[in-house]
N, C-alpha and C. Protein backbone atom coordinates (compact mmCIF):
# COMPACT_ATOMS: atom_id res chain seq x y z
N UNK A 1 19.63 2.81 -0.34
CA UNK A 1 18.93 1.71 0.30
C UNK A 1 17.44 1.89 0.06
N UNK A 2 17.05 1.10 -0.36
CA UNK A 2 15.44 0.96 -0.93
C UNK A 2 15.05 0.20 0.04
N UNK A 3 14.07 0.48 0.65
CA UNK A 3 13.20 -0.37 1.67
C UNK A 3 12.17 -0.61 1.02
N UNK A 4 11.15 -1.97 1.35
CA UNK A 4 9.74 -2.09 1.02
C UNK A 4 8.87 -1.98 2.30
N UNK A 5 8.17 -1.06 2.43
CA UNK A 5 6.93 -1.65 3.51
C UNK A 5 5.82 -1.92 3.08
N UNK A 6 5.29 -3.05 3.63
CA UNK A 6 3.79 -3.72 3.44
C UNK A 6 3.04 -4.27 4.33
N UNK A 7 2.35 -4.76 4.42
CA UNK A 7 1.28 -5.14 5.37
C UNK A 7 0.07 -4.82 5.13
N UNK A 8 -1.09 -5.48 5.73
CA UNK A 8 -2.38 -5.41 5.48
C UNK A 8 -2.76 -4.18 5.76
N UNK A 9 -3.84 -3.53 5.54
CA UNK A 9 -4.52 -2.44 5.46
C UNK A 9 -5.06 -2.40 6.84
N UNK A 10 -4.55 -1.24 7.33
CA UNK A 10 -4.25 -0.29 8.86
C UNK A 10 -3.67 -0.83 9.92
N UNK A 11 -2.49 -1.53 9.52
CA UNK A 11 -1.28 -2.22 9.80
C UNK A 11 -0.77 -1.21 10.86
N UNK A 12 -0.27 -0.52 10.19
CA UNK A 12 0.54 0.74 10.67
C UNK A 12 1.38 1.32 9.36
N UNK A 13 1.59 0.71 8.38
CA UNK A 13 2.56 1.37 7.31
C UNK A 13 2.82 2.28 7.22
N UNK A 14 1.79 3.38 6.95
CA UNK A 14 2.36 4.75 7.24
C UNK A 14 2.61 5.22 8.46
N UNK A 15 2.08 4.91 9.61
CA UNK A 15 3.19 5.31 10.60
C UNK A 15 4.82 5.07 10.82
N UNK A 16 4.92 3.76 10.26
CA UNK A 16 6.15 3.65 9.65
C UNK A 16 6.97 4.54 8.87
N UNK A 17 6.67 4.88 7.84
CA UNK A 17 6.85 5.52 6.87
C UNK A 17 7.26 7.01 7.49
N UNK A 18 5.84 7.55 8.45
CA UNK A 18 6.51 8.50 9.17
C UNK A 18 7.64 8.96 9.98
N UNK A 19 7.62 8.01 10.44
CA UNK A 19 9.22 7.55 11.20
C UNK A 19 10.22 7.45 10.32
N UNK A 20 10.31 6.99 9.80
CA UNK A 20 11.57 7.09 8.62
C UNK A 20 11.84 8.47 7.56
N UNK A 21 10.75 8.88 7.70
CA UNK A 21 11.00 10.34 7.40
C UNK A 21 11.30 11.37 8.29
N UNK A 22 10.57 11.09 9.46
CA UNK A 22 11.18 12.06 10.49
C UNK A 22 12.28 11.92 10.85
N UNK A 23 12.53 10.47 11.55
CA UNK A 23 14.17 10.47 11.94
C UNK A 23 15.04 10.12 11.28
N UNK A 24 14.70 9.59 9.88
CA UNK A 24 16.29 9.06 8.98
C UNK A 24 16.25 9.43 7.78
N UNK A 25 15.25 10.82 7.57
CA UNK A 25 14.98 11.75 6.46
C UNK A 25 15.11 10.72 5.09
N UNK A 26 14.26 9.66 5.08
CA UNK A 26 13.96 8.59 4.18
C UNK A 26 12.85 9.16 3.03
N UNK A 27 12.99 9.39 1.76
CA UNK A 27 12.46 9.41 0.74
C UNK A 27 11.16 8.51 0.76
N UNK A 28 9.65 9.34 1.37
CA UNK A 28 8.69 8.09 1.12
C UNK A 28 7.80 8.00 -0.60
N UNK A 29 7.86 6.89 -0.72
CA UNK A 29 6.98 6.89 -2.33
C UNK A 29 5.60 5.96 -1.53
N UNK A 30 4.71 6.29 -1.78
CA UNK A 30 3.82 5.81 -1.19
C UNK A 30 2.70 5.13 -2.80
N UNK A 31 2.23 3.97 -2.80
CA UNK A 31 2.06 3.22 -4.07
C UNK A 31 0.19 3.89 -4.06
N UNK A 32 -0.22 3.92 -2.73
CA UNK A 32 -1.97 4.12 -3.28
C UNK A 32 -2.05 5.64 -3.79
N UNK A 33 -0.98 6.56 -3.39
CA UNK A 33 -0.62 7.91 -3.97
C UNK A 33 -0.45 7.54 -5.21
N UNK A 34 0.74 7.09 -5.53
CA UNK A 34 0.96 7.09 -6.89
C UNK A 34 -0.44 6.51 -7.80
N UNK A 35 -0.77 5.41 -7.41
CA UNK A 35 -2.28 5.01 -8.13
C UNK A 35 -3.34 5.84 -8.27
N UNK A 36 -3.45 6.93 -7.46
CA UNK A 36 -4.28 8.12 -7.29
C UNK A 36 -4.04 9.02 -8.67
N UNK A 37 -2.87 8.89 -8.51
CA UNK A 37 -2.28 10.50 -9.63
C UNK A 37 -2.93 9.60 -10.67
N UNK A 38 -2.18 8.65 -10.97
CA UNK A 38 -2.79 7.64 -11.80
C UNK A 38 -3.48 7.82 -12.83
N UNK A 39 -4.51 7.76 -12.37
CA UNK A 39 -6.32 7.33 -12.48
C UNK A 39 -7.26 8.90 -12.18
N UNK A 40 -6.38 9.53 -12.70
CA UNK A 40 -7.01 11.03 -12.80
C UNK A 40 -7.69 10.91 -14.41
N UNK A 41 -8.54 12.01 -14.66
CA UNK A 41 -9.33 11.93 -15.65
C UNK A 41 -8.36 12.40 -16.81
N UNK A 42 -7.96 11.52 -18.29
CA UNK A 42 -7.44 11.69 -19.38
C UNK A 42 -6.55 10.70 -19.72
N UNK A 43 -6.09 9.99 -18.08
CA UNK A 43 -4.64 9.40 -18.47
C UNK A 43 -4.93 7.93 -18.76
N UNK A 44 -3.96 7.05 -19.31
CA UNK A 44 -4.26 6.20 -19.88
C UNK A 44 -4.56 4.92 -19.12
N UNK A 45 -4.19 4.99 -17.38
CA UNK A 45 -4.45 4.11 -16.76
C UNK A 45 -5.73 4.28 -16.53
N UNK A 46 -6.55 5.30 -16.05
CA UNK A 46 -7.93 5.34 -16.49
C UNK A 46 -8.84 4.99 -17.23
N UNK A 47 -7.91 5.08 -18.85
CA UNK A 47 -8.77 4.66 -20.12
C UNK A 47 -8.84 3.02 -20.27
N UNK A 48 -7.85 2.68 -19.07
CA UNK A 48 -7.53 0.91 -19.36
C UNK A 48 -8.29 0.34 -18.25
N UNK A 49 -8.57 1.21 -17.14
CA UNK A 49 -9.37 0.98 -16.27
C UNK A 49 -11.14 0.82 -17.02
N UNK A 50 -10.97 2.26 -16.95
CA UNK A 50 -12.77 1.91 -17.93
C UNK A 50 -13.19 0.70 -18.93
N UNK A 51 -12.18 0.54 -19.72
CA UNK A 51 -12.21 -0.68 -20.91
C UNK A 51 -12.60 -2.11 -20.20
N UNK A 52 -11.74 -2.37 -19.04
CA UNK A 52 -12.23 -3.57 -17.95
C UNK A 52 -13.32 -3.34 -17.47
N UNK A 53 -13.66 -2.02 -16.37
CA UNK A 53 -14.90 -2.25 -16.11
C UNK A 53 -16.13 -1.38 -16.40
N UNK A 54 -15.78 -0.80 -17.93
CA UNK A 54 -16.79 0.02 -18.02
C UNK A 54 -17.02 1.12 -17.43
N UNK A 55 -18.05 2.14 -18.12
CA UNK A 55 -18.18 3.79 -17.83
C UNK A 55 -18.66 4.14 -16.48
N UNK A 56 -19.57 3.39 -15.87
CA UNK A 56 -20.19 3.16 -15.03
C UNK A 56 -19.24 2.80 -13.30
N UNK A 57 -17.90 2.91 -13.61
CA UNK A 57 -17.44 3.31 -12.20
C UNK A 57 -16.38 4.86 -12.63
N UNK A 58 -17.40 5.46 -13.50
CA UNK A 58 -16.95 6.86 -13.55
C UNK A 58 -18.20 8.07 -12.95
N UNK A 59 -17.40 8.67 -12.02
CA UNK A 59 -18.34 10.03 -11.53
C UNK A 59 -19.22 10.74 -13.13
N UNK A 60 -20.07 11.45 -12.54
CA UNK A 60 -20.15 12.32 -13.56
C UNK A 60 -19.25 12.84 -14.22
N UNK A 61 -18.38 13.70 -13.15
CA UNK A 61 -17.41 14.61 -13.40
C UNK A 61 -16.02 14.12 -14.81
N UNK A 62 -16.39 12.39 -15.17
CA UNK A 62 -15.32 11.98 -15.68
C UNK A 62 -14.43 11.02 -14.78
N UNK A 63 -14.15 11.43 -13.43
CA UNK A 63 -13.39 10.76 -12.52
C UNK A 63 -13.76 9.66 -12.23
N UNK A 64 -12.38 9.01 -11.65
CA UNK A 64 -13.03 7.25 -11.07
C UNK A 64 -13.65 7.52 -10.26
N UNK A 65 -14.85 6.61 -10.07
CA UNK A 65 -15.31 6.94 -8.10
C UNK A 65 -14.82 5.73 -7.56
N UNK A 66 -13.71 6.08 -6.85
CA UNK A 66 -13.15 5.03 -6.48
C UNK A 66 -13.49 4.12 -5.00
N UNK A 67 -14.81 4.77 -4.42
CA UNK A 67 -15.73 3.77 -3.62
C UNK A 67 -16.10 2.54 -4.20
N UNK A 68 -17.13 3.23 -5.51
CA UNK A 68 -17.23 2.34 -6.64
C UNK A 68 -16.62 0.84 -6.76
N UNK A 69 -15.48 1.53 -7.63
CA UNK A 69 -14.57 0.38 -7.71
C UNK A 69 -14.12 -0.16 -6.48
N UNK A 70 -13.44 0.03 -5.56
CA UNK A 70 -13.80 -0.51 -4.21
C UNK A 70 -14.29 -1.52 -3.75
N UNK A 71 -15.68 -1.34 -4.01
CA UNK A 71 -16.65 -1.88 -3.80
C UNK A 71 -16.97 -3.43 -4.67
N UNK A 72 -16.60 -2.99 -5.58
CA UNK A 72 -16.27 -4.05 -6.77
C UNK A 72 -15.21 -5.28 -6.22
N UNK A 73 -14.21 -4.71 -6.27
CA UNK A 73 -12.81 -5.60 -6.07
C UNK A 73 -13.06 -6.47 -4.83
N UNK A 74 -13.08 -5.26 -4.13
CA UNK A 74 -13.09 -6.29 -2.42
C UNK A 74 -14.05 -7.12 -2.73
N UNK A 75 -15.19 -6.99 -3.17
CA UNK A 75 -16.35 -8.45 -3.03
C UNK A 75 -16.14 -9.89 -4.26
N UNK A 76 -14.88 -9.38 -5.31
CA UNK A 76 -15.19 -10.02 -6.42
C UNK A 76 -13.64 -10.61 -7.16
N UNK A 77 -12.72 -11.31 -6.23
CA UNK A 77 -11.70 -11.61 -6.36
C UNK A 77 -11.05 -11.49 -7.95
N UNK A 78 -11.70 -12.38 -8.80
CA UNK A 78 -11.28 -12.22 -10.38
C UNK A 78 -11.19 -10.85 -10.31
N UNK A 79 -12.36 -10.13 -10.74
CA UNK A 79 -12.22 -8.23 -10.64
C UNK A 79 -11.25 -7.77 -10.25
N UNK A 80 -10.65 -8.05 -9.25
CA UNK A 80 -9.64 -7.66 -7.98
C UNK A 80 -8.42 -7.89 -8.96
N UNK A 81 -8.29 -9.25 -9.55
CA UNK A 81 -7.09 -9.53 -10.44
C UNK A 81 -7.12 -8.99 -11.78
N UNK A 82 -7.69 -8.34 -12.47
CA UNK A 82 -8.14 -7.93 -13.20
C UNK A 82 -7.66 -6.31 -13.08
N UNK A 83 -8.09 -5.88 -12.03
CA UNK A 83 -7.74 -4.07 -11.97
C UNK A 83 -5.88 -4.49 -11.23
N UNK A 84 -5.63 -5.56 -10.35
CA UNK A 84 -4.08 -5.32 -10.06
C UNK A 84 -3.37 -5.58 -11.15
N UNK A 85 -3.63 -6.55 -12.31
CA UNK A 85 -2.74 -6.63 -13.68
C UNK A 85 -2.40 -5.45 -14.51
N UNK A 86 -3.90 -4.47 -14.62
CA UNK A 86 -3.78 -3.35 -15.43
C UNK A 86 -2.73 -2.26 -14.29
N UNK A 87 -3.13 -2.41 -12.78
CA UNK A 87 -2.52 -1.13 -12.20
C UNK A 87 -0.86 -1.45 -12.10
N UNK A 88 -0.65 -2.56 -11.79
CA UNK A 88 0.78 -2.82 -11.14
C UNK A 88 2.12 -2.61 -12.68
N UNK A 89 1.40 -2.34 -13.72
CA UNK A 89 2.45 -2.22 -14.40
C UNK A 89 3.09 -0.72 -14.54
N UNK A 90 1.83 -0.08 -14.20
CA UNK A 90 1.80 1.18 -14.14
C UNK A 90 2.27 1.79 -12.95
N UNK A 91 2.63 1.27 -12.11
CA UNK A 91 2.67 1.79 -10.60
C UNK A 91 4.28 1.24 -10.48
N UNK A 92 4.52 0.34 -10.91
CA UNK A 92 6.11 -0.40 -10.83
C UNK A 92 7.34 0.89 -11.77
N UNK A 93 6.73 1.27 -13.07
CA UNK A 93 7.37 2.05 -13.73
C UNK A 93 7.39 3.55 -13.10
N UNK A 94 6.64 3.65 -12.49
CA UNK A 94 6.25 5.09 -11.71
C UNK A 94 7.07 5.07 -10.30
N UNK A 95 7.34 4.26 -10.14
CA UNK A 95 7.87 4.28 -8.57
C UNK A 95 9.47 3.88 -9.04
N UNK A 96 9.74 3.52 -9.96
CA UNK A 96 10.88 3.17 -10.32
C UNK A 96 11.70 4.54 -10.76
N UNK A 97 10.91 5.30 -11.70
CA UNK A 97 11.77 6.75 -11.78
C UNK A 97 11.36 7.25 -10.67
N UNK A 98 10.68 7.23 -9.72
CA UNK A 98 10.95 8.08 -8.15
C UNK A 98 11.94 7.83 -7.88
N UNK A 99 12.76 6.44 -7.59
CA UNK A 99 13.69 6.19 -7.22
C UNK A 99 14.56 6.61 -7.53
N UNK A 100 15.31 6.20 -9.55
CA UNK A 100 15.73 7.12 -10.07
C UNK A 100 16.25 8.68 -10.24
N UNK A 101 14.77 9.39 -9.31
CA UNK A 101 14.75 10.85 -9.36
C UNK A 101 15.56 11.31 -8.24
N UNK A 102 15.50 10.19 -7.14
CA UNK A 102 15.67 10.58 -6.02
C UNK A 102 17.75 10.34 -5.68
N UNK A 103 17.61 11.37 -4.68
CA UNK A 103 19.46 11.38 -4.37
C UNK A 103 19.22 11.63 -2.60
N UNK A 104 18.33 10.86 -1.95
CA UNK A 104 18.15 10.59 -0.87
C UNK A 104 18.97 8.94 -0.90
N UNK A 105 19.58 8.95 0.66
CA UNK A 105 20.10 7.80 0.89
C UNK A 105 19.40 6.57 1.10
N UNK A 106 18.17 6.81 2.00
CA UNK A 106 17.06 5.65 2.26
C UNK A 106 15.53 6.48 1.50
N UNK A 107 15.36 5.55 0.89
CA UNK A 107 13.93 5.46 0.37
C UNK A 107 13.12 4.42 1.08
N UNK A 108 11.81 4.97 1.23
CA UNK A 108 11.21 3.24 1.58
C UNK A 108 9.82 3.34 1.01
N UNK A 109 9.21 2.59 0.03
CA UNK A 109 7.85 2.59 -0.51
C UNK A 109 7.28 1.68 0.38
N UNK A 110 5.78 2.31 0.28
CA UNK A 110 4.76 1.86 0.97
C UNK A 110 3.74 1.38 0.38
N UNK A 111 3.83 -0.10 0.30
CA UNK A 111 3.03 -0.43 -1.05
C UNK A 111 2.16 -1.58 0.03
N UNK A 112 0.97 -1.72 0.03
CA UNK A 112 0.12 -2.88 0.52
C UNK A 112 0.27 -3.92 -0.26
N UNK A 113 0.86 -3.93 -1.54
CA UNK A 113 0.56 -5.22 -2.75
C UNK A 113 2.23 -5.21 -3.34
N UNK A 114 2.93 -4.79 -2.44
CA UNK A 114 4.62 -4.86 -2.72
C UNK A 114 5.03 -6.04 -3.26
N UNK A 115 4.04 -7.47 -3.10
CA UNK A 115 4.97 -8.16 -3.63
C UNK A 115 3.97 -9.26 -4.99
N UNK A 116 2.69 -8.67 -5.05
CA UNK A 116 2.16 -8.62 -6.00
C UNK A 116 2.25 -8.22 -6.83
N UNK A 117 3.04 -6.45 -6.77
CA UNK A 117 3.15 -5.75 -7.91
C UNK A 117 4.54 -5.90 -8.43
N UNK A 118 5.43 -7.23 -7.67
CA UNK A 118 6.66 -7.46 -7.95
C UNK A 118 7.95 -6.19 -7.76
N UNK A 119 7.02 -5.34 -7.09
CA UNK A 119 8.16 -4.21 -6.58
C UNK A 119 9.38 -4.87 -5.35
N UNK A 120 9.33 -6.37 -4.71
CA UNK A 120 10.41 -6.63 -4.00
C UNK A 120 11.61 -6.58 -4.50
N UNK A 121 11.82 -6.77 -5.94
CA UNK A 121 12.77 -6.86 -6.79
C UNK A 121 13.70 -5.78 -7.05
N UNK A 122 12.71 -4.33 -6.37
CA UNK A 122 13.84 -3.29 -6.72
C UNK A 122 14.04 -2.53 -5.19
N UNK A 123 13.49 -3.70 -3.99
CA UNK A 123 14.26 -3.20 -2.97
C UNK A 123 15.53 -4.29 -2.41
N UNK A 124 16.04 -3.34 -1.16
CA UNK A 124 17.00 -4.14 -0.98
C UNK A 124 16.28 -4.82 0.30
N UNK A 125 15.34 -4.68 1.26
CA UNK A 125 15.14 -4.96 2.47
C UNK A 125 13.30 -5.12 2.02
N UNK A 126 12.63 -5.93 2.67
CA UNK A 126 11.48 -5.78 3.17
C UNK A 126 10.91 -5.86 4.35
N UNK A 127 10.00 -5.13 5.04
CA UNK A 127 9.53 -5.07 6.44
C UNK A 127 8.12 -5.48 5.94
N UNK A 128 7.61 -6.36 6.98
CA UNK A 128 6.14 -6.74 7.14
C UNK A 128 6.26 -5.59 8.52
N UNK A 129 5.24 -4.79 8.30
CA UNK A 129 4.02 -4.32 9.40
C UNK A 129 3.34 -5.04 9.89
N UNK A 130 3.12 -5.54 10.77
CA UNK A 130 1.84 -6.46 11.39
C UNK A 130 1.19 -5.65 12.48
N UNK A 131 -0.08 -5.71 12.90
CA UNK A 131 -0.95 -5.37 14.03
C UNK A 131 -1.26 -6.51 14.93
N UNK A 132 -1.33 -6.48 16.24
CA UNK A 132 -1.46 -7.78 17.18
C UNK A 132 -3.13 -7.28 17.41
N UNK A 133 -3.59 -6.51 16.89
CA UNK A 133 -4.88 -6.63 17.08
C UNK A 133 -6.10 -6.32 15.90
N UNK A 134 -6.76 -7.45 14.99
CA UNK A 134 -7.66 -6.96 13.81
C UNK A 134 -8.84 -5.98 14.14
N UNK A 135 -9.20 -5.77 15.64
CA UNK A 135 -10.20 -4.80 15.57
C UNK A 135 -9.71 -3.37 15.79
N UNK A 136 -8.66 -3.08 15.94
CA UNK A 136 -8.28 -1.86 15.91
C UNK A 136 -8.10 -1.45 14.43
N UNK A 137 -7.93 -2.48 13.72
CA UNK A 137 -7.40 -2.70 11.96
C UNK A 137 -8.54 -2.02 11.37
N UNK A 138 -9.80 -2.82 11.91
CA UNK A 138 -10.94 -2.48 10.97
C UNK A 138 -11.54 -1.34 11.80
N UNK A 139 -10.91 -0.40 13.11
CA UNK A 139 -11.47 0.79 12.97
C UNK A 139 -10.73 1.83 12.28
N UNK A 140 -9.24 1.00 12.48
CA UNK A 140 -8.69 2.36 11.77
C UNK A 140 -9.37 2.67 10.49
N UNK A 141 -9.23 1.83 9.51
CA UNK A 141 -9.84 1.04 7.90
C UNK A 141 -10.91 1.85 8.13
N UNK A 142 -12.20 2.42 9.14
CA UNK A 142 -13.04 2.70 8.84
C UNK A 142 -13.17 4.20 8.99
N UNK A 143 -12.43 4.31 10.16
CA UNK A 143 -12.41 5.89 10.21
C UNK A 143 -11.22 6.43 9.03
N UNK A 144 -10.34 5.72 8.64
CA UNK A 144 -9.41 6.60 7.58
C UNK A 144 -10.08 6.45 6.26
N UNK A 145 -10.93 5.49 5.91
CA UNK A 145 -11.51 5.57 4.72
C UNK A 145 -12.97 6.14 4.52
N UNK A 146 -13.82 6.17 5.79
CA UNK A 146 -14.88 6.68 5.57
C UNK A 146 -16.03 5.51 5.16
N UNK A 147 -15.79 4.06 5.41
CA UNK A 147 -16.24 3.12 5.03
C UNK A 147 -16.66 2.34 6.70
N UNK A 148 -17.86 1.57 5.66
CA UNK A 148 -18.67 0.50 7.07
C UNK A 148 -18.04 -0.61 7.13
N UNK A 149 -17.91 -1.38 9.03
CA UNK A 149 -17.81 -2.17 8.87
C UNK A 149 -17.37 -3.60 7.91
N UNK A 150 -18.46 -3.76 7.63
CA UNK A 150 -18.38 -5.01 6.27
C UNK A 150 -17.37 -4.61 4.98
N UNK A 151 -17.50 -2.86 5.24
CA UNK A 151 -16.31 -3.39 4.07
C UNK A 151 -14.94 -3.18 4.36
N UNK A 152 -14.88 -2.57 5.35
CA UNK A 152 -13.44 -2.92 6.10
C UNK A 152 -13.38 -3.92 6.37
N UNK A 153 -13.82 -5.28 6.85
CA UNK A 153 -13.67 -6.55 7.42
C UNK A 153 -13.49 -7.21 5.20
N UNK A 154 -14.14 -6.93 4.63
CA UNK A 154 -13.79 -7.41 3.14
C UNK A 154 -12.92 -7.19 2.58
N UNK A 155 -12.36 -6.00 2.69
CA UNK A 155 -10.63 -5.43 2.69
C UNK A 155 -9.92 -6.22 3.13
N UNK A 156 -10.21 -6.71 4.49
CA UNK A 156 -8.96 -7.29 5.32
C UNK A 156 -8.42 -8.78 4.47
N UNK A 157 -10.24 -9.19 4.15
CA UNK A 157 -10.34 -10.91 4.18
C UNK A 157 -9.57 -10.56 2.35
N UNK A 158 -9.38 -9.82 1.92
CA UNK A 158 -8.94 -9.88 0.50
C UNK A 158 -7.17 -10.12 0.68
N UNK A 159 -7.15 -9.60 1.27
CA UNK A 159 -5.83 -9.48 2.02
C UNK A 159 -4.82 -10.40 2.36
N UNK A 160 -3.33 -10.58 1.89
CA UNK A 160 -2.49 -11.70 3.38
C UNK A 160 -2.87 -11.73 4.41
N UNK A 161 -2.70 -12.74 5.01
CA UNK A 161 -2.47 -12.76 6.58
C UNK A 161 -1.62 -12.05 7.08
N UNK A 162 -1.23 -12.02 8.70
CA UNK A 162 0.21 -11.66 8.93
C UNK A 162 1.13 -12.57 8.62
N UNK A 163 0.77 -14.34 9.13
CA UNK A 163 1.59 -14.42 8.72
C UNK A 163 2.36 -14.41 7.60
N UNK A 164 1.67 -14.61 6.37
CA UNK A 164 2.38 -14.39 4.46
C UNK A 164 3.19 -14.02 4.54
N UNK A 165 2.48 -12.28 5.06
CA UNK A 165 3.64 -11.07 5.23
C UNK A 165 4.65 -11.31 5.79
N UNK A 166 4.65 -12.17 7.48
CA UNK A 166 6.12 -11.90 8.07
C UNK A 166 6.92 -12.91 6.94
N UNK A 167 6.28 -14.24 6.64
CA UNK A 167 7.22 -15.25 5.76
C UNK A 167 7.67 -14.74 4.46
N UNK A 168 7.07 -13.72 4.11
CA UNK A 168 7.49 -12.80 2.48
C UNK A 168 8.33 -12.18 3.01
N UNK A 169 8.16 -11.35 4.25
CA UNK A 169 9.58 -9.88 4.19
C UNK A 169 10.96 -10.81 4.88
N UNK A 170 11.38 -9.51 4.86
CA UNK A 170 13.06 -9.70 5.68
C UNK A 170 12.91 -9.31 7.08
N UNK A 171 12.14 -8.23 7.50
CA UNK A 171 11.98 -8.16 8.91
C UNK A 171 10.45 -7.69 9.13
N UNK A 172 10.75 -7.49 10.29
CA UNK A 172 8.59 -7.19 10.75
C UNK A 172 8.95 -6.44 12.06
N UNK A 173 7.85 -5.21 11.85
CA UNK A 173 7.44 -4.47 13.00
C UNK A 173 5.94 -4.73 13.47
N UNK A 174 6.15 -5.36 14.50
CA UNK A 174 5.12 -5.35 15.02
C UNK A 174 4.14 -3.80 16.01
N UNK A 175 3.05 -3.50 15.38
CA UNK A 175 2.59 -2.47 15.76
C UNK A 175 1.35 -2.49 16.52
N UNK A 176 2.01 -2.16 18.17
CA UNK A 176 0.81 -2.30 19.56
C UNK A 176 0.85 -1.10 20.01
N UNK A 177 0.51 -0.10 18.77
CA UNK A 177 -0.11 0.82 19.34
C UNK A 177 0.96 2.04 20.91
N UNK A 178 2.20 1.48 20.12
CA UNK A 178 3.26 2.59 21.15
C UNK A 178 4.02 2.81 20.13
N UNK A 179 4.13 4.35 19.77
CA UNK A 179 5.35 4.99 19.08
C UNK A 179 6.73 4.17 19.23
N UNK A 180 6.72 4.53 20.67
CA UNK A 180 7.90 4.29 20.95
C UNK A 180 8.53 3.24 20.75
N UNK A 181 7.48 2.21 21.06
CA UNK A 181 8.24 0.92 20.79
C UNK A 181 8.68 0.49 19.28
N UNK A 182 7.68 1.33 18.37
CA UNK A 182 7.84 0.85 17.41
C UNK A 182 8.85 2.08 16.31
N UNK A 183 9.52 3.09 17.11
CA UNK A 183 10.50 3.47 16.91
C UNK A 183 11.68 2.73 16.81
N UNK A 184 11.66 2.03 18.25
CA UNK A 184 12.98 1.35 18.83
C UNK A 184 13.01 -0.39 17.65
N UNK A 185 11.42 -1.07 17.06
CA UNK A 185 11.82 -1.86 16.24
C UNK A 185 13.17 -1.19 14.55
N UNK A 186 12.14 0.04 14.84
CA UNK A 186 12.89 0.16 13.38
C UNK A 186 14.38 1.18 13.70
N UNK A 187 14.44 1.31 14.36
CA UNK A 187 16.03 1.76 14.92
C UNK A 187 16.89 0.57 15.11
N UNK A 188 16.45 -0.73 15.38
CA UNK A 188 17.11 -1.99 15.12
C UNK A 188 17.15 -2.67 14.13
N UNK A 189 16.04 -2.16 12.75
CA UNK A 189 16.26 -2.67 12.02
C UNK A 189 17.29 -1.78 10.57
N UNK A 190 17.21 -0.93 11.17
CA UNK A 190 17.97 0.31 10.45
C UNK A 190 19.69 0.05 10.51
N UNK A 191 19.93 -0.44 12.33
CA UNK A 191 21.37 -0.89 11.98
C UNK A 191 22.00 -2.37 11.99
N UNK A 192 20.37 -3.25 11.33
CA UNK A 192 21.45 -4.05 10.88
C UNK A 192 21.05 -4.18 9.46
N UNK A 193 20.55 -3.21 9.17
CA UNK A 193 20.47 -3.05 7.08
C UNK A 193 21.72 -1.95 6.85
């Protein structure tokens, strides 16, 4: 059973994700990981990255600085489409032999752009994450990334709505900030997948 989780950025997804690993020892593939390994210095998603936007969102060191680019995308929609065409082909084939690799019963990837990168196609279920509150969104967004304001609120606005998300998936956890409760969504959604 392949699950998708998605939702906007500091949704809750990976708390999700945690949960399904803790209690239903679920295989997580997580998509901004995989894009990470990625876009390390030599490999070719890098070299296809640079070619779009040039040397200049490379560290000294060779590496992406991926504030940088960041910084780019969120303010500059085309850009934005531009780096998801080159990444999502690369990230779909990569998550596909995880799956492959894997001899776990539930998997569930954690992809923010799950259905951009056309990864719905190789699950069987999708969950929208939603948050009932955007300012908790853009502190999480700021304290987990290390980023201001404005560009957590530019993240968001790049973003689905909730609703997209709930009308794209198959089910939705709504996340108010109680474990528990949001244990007990996905313990209901576990037995009727």
């Amino acid at each position: 059973m392949v699950i998708g989780i998605t939702g906007s950025s500091g949704a809750g997804k990976s708390t999700v994700c945690e949960i399904l690993e803790s209690d239903y020892n679920a295989k997580i593939i997580t998509a901004d990981k995989i894009a990470k390994e990625l876009s390390k210095k030599g490999t070719s998603y890098l070299s296809e990255i640079v070619d779009k936007f040039g040397i200049e969102i490379l560290l000294e060191s060779g590496e992406l600085n991926r504030k940088k680019l960041a910084n780019i995308i969120y303010h500059d929609s085309e850009k934005r489409n531009i780096l998801n065409s080159c990444t999502f082909k690369y990230i779909y084939k990569e998550i596909e032999e995880e799956i492959k690799k894997s001899n776990q019963k539930l998997i569930a990837i954690d992809a923010p752009l799950l259905f951009e990168a056309k990864l719905e196609k190789i699950c069987d279920v999708t969950i929208a994450v939603v948050s009932e509150d955007r300012e908790i969104q853009i502190l999480r967004i700021i304290k987990r990334d290390g980023i201001d304001r404005e560009h957590a609120i530019a993240r968001l606005n790049a973003q689905y709505s909730n609703d997209i998300y709930i009308k794209k998936c198959d089910k939705m956890i709504v996340n108010n900030e109680k474990i528990e409760d949001m244990k007990k969504q996905i313990a209901k959604i576990i037995l009727e997948i």
